[in-house]
N, C-alpha and C. Protein backbone atom coordinates (compact mmCIF):
# COMPACT_ATOMS: atom_id res chain seq x y z
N UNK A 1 9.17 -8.61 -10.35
CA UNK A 1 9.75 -7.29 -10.38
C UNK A 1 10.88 -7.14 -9.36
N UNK A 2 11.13 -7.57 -8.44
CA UNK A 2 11.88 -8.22 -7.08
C UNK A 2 13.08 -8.42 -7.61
N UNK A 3 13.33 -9.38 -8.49
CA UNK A 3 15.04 -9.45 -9.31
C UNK A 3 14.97 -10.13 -10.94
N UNK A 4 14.17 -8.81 -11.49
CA UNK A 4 13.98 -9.39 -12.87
C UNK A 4 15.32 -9.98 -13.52
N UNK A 5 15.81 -10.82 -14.19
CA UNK A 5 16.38 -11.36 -14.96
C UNK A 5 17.25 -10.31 -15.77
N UNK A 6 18.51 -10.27 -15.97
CA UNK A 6 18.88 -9.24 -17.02
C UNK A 6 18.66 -9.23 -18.41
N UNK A 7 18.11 -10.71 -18.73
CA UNK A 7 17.59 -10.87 -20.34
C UNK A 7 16.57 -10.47 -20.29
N UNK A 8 15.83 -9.72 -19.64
CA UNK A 8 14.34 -8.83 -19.83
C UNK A 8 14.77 -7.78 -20.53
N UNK A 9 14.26 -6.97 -21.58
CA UNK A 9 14.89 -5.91 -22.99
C UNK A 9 14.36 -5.06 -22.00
N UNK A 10 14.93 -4.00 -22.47
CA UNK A 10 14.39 -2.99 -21.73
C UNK A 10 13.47 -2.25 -22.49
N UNK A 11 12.57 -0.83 -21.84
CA UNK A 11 11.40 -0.44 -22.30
C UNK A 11 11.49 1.29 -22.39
N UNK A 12 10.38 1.56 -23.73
CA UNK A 12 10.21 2.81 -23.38
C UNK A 12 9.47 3.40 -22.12
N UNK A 13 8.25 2.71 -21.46
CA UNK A 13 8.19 3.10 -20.23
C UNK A 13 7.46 1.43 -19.58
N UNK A 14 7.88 1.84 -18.39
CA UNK A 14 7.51 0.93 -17.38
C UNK A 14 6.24 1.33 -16.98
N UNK A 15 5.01 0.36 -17.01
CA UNK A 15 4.04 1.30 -15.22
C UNK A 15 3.82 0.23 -14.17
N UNK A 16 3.73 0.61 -13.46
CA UNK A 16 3.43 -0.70 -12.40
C UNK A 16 1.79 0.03 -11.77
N UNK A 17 0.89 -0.65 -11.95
CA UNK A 17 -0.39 0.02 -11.06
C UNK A 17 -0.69 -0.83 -9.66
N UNK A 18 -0.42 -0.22 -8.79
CA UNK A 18 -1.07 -0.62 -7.43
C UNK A 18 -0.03 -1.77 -7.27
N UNK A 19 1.55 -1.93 -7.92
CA UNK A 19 2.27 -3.08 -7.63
C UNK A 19 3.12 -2.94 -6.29
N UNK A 20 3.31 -1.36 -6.17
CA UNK A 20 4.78 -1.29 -5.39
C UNK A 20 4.33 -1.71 -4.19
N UNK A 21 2.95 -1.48 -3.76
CA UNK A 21 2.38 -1.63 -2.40
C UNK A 21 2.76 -3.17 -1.93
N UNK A 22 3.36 -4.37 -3.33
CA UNK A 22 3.64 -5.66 -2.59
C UNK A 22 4.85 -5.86 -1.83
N UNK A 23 5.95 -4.62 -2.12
CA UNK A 23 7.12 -4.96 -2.28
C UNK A 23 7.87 -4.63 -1.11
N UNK A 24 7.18 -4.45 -0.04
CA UNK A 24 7.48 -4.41 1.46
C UNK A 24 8.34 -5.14 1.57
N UNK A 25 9.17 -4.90 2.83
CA UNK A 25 9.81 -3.65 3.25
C UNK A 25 10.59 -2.59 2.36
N UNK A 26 10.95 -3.41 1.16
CA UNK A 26 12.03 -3.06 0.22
C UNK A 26 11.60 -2.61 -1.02
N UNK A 27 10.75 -1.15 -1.10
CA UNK A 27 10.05 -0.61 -2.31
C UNK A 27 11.25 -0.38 -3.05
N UNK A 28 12.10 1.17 -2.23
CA UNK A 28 13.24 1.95 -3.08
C UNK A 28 14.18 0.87 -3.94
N UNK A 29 13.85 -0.79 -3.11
CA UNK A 29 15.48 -1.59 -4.24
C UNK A 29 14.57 -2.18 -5.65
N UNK A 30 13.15 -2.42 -5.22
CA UNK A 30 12.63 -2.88 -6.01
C UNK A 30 12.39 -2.03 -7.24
N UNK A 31 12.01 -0.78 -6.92
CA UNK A 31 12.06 0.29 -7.85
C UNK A 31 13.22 0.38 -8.80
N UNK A 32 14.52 0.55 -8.05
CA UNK A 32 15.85 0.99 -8.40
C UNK A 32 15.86 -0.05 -9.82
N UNK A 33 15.98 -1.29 -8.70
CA UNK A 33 16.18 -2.59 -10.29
C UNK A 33 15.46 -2.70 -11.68
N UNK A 34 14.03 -1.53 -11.69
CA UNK A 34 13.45 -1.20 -12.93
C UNK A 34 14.01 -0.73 -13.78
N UNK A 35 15.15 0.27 -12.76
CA UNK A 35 15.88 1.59 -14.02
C UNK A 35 17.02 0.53 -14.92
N UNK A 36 17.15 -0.59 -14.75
CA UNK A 36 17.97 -1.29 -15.17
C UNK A 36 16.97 -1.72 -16.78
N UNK A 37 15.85 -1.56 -17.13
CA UNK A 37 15.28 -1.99 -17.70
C UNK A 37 14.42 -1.07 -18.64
N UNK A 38 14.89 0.24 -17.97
CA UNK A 38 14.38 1.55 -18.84
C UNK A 38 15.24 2.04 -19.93
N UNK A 39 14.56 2.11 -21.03
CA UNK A 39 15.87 2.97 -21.69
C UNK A 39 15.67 4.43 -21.52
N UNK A 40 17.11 5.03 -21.72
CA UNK A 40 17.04 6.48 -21.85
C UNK A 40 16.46 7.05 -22.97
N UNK A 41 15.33 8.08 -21.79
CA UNK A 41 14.00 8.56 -22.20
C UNK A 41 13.19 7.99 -21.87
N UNK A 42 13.12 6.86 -21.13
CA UNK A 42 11.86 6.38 -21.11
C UNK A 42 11.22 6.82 -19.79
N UNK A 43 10.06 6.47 -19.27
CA UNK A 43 9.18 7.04 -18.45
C UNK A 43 8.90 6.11 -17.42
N UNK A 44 8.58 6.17 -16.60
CA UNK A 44 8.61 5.61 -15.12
C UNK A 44 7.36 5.49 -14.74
N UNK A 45 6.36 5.15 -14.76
CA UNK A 45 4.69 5.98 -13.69
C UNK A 45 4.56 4.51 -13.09
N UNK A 46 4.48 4.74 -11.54
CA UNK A 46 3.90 3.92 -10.39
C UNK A 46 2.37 4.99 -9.84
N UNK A 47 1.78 3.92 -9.62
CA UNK A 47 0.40 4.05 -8.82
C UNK A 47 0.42 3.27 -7.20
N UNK A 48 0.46 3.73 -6.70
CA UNK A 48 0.18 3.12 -5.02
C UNK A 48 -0.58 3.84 -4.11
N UNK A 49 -1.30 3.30 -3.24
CA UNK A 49 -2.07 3.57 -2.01
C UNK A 49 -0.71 4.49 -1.56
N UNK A 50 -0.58 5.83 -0.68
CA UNK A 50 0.43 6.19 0.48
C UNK A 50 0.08 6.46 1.35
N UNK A 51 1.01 6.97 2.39
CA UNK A 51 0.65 6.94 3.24
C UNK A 51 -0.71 7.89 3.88
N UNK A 52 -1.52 7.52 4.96
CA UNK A 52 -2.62 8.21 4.91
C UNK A 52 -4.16 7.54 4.42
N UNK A 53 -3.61 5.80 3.42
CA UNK A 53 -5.06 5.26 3.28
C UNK A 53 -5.60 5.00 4.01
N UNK A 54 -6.75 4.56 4.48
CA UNK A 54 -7.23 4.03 5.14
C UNK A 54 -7.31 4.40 7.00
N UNK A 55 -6.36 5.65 7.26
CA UNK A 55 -6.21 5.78 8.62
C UNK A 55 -7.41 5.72 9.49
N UNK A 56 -8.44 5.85 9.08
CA UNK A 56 -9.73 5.68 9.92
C UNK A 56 -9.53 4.05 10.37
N UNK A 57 -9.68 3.61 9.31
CA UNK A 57 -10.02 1.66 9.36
C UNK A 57 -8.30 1.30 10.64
N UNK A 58 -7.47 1.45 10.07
CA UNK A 58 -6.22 1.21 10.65
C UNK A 58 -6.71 1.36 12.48
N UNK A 59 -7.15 2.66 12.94
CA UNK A 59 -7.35 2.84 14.32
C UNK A 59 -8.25 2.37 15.05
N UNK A 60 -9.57 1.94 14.10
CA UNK A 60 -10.50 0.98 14.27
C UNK A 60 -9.99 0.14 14.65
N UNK A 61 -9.07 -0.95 13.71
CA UNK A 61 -8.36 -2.46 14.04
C UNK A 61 -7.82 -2.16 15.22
N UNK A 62 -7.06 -1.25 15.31
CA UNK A 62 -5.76 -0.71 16.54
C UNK A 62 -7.06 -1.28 18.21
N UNK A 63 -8.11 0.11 17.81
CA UNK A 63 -8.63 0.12 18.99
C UNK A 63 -9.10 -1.78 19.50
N UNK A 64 -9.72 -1.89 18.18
CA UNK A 64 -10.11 -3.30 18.91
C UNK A 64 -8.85 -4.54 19.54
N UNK A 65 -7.61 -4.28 18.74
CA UNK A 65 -6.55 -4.78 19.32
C UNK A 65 -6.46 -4.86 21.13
N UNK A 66 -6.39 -2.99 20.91
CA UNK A 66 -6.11 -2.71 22.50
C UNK A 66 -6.85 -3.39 23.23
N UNK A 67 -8.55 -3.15 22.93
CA UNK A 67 -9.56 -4.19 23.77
C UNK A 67 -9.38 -5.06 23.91
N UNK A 68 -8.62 -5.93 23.00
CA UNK A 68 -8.50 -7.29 23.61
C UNK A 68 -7.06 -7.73 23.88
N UNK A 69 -6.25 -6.73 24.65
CA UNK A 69 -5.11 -6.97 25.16
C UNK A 69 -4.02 -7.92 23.95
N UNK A 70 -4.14 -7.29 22.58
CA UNK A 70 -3.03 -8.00 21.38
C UNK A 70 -1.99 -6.88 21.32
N UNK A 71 -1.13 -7.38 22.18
CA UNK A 71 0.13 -5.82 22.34
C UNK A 71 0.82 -6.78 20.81
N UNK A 72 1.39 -7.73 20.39
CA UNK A 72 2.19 -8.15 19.80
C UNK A 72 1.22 -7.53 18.04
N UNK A 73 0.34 -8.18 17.94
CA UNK A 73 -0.53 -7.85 16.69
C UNK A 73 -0.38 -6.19 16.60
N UNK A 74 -0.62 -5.37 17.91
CA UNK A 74 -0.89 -4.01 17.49
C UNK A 74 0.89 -3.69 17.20
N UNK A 75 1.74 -4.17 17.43
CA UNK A 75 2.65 -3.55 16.95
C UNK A 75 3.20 -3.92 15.65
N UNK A 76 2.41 -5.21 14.92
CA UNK A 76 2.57 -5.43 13.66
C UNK A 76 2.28 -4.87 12.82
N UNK A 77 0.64 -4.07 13.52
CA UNK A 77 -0.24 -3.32 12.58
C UNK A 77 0.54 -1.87 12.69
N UNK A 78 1.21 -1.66 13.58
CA UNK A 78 1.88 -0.51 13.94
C UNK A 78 3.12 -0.41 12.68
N UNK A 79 3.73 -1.53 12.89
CA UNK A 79 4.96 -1.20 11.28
C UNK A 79 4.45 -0.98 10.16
N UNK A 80 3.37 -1.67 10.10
CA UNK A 80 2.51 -1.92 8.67
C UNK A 80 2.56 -0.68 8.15
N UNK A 81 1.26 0.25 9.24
CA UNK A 81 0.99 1.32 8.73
C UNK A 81 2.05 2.34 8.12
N UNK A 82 2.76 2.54 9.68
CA UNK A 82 4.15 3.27 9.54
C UNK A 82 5.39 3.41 7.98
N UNK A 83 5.50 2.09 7.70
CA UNK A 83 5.77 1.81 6.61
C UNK A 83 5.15 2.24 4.83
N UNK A 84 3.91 2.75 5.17
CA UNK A 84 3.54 3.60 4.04
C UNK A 84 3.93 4.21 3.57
N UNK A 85 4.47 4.33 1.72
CA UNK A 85 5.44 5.82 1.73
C UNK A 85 4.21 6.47 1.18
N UNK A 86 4.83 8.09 1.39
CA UNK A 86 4.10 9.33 0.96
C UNK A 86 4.00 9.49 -0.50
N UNK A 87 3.50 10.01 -0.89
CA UNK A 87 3.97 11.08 -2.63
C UNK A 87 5.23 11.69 -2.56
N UNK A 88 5.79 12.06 -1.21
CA UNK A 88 7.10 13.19 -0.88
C UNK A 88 8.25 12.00 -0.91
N UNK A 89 8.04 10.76 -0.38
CA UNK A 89 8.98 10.22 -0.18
C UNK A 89 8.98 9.22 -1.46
N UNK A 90 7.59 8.94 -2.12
CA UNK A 90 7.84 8.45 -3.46
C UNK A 90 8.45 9.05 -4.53
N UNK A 91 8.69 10.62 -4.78
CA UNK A 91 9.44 11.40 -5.26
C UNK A 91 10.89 11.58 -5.11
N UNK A 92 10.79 11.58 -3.84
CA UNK A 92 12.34 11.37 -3.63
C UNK A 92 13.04 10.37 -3.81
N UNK A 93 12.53 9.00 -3.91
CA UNK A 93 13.11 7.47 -4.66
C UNK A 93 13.81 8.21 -6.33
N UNK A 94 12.22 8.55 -6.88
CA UNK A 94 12.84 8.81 -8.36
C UNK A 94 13.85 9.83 -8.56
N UNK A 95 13.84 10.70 -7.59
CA UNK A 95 15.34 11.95 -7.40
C UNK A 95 16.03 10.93 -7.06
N UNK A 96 16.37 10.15 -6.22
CA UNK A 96 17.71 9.79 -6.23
C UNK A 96 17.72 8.47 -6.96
N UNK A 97 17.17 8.27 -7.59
CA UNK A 97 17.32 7.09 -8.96
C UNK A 97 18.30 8.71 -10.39
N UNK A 98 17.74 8.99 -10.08
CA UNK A 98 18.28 10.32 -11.33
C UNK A 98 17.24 10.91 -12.08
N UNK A 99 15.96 10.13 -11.73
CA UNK A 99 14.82 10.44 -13.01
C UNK A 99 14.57 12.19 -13.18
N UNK A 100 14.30 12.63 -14.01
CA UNK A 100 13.74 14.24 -14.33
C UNK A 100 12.44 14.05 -14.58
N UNK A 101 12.11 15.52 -15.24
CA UNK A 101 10.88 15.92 -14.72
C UNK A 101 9.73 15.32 -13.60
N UNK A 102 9.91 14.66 -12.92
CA UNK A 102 9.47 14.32 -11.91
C UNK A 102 8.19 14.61 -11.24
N UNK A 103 7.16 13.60 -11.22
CA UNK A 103 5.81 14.29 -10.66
C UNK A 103 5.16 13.67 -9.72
N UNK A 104 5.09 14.04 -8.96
CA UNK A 104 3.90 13.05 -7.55
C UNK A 104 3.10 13.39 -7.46
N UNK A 105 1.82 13.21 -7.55
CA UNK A 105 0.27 13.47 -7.27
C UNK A 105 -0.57 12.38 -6.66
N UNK A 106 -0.84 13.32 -5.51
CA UNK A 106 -1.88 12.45 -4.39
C UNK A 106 -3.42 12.99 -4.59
N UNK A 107 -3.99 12.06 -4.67
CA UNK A 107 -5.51 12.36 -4.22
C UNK A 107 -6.72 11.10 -3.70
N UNK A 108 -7.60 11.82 -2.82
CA UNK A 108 -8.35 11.03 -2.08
C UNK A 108 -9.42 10.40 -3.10
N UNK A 109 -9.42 8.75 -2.69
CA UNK A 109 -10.91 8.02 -3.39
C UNK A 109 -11.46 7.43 -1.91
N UNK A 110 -13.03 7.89 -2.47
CA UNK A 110 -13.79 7.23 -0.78
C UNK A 110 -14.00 6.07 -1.57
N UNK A 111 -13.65 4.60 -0.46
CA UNK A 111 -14.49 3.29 -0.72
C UNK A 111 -15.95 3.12 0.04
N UNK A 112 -16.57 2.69 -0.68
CA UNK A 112 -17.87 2.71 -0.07
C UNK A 112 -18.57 1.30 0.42
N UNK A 113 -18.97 0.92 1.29
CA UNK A 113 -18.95 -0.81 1.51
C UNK A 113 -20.29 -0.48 2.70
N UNK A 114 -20.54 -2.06 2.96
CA UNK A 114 -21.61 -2.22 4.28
C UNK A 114 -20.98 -2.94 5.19
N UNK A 115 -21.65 -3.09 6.26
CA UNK A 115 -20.99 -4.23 6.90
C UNK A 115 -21.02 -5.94 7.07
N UNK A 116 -20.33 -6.30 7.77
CA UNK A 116 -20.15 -7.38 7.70
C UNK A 116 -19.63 -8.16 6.19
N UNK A 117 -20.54 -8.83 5.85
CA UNK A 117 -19.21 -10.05 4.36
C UNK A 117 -19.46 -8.71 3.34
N UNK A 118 -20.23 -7.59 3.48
CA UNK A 118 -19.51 -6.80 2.50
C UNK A 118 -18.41 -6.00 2.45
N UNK A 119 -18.05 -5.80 3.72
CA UNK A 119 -16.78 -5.17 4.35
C UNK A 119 -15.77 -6.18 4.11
N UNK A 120 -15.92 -7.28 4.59
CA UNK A 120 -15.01 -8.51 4.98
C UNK A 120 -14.65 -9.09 3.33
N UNK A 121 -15.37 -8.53 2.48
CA UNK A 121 -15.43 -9.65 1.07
C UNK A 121 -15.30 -8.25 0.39
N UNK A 122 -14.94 -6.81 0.64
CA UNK A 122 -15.08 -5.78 -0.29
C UNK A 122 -13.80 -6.25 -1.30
N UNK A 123 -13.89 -5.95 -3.03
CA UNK A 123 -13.24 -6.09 -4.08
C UNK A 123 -11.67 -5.31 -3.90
N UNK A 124 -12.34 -4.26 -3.07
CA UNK A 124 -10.57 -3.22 -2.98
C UNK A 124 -9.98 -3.73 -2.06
N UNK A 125 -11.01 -4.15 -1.08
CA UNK A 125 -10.16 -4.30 0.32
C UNK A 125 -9.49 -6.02 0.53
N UNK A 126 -10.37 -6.95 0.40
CA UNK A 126 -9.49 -8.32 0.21
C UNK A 126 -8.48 -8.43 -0.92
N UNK A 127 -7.81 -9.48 -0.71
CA UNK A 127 -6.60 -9.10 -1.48
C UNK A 127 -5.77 -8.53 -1.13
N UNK A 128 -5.71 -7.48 -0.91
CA UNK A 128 -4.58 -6.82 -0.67
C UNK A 128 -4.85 -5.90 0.99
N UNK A 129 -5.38 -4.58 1.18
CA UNK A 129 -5.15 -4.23 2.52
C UNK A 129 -5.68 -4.82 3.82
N UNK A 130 -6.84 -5.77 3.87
CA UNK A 130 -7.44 -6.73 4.50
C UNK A 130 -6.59 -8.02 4.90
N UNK A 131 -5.58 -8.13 4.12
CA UNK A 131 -5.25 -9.70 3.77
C UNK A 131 -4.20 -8.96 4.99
N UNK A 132 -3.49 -7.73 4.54
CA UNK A 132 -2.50 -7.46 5.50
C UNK A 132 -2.47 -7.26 7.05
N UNK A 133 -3.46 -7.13 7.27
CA UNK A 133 -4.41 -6.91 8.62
C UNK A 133 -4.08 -8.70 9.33
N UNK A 134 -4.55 -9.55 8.44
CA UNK A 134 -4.13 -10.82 8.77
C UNK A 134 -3.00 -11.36 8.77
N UNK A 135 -1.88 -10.86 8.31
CA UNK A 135 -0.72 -11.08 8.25
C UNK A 135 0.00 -10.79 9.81
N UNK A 136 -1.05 -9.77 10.35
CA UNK A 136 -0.64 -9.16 11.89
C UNK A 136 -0.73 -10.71 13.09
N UNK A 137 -1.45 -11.00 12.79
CA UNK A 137 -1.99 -12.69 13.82
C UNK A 137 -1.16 -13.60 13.10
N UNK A 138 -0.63 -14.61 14.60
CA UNK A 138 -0.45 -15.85 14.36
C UNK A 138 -1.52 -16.64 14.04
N UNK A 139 -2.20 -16.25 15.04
CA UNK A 139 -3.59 -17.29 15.38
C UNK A 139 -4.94 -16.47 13.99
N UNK A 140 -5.04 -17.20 13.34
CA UNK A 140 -5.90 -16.79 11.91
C UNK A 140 -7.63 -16.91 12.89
N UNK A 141 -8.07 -17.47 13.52
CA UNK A 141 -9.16 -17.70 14.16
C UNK A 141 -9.32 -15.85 14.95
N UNK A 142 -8.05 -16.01 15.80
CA UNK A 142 -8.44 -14.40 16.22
C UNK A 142 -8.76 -13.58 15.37
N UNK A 143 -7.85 -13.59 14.30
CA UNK A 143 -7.37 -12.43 13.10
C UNK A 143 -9.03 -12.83 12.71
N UNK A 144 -9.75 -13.93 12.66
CA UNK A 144 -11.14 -13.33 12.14
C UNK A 144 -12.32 -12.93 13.20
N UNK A 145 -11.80 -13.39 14.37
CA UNK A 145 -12.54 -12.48 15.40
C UNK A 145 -12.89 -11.12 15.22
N UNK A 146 -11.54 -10.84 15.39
CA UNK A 146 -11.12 -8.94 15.55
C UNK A 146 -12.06 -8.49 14.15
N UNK A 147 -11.48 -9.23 13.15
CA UNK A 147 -12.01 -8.58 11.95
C UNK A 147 -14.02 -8.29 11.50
N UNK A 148 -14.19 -9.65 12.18
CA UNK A 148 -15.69 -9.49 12.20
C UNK A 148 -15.96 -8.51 12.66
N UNK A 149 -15.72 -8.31 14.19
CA UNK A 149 -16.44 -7.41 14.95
C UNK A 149 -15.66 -5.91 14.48
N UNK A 150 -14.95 -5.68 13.65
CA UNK A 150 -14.83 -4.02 13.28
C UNK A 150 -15.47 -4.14 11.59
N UNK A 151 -15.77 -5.15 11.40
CA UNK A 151 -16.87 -5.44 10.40
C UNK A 151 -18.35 -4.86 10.40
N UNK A 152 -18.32 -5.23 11.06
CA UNK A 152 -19.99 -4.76 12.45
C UNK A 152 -19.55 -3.57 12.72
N UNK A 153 -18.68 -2.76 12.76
CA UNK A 153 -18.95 -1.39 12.98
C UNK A 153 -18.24 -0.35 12.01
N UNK A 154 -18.47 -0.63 10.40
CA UNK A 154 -18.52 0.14 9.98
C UNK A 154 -18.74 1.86 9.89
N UNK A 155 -19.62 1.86 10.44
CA UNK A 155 -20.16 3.84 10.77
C UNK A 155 -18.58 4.11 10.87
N UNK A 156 -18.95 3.68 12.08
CA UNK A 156 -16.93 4.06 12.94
C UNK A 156 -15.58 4.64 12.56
N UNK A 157 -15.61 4.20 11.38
CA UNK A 157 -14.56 4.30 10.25
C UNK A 157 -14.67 4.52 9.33
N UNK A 158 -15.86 4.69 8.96
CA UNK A 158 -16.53 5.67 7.15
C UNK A 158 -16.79 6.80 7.64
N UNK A 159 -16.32 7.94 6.42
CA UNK A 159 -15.44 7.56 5.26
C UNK A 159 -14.31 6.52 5.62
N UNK A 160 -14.34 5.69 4.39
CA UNK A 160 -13.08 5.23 4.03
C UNK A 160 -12.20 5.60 3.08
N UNK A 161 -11.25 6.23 3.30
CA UNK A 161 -10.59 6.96 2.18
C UNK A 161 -9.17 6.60 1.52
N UNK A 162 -8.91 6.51 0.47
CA UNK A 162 -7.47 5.56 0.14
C UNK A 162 -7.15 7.44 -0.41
N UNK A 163 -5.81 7.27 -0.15
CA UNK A 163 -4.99 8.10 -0.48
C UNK A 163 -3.98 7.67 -1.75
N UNK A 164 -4.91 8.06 -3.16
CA UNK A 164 -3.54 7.16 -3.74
C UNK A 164 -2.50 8.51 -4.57
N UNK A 165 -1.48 8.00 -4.78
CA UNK A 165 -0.38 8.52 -5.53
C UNK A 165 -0.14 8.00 -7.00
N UNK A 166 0.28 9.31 -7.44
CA UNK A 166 0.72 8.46 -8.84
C UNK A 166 2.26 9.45 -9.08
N UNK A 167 3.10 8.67 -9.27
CA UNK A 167 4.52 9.24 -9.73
C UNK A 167 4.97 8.62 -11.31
N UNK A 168 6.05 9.62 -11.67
CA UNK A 168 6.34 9.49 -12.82
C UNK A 168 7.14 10.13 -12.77
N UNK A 169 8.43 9.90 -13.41
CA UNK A 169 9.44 10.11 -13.95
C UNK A 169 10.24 10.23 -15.25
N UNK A 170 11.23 10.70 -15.72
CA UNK A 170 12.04 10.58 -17.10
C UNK A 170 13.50 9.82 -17.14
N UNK A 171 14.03 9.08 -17.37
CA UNK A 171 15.13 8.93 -17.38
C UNK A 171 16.31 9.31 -18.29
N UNK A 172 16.92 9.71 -18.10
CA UNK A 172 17.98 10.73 -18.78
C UNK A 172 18.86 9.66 -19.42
């Protein structure tokens, strides 16, 4: 989705579910290069986590960072988060793409997990927001330190709540 090919036909609608969240740092170009592939009239709908998932779990990791003196990791986890877009700011991509009728809708899903390898091995969470947590460490041995032990303290951070969005658009 990154630099589709221009021999890709274009479509009555596009959806991407839970894709845009890969396309860090660079959602708005990745987006943009879809409209190249929409025809007029067609429809737009993205699904993504925004900003606001997970903020319990996020301050968890943070705190245990601080404890163990990882200034470099906490400021990785620091862009990470930061970098979340909203519903407000996912709307405003498709305004300034041109799209109409235009809709953003956020709402909360609790994940529900235990601790330890069910936290560490949960279906929503590896893969994708877990994996990113590890992306923060050089050293992969720490990155499973830290992670165990806020594994082990689940309570702490449940609820876990994903904030997801869904947008949609028209193209004129």
């Amino acid at each position: 989705m990154r630099t589709l090919p221009s021999r890709v036909p274009t479509f009555d609608r596009i959806t991407g579910n839970l894709s845009v969240m890969f396309f860090r740092p660079n959602r708005f170009e990745t987006v943009h290069g879809l409209m190249d592939h929409l025809k007029p009239g067609g429809q737009l709908v993205l699904t993504f986590p925004s900003l606001g998932t997970f903020d319990s779990l996020w301050r968890r990791i943070d705190q245990e960072m601080t404890t163990r003196g990882l200034g470099t990791e906490r400021q990785r986890l620091g862009e990470y988060v930061a970098e979340r877009p909203s519903g407000e700011e996912g709307r405003a991509w498709l305004d300034a793409l041109g799209l109409e009728r235009i809709e953003a809708t956020e709402w909360p899903l609790e994940v529900t997990t235990g601790p330890g390898p069910m936290f560490l091995h949960h279906p929503l969470l590896r893969g994708g927001f877990l994996d990113d947590v590890y992306e923060c460490f050089e050293d992969q041995r720490l990155a499973e330190e830290v992670m165990k032990a806020v594994s082990e303290d689940v309570p702490s951070f449940t609820p876990l709540i994903a904030q997801r969005c869904v947008l949609s658009g028209w193209k004129t």
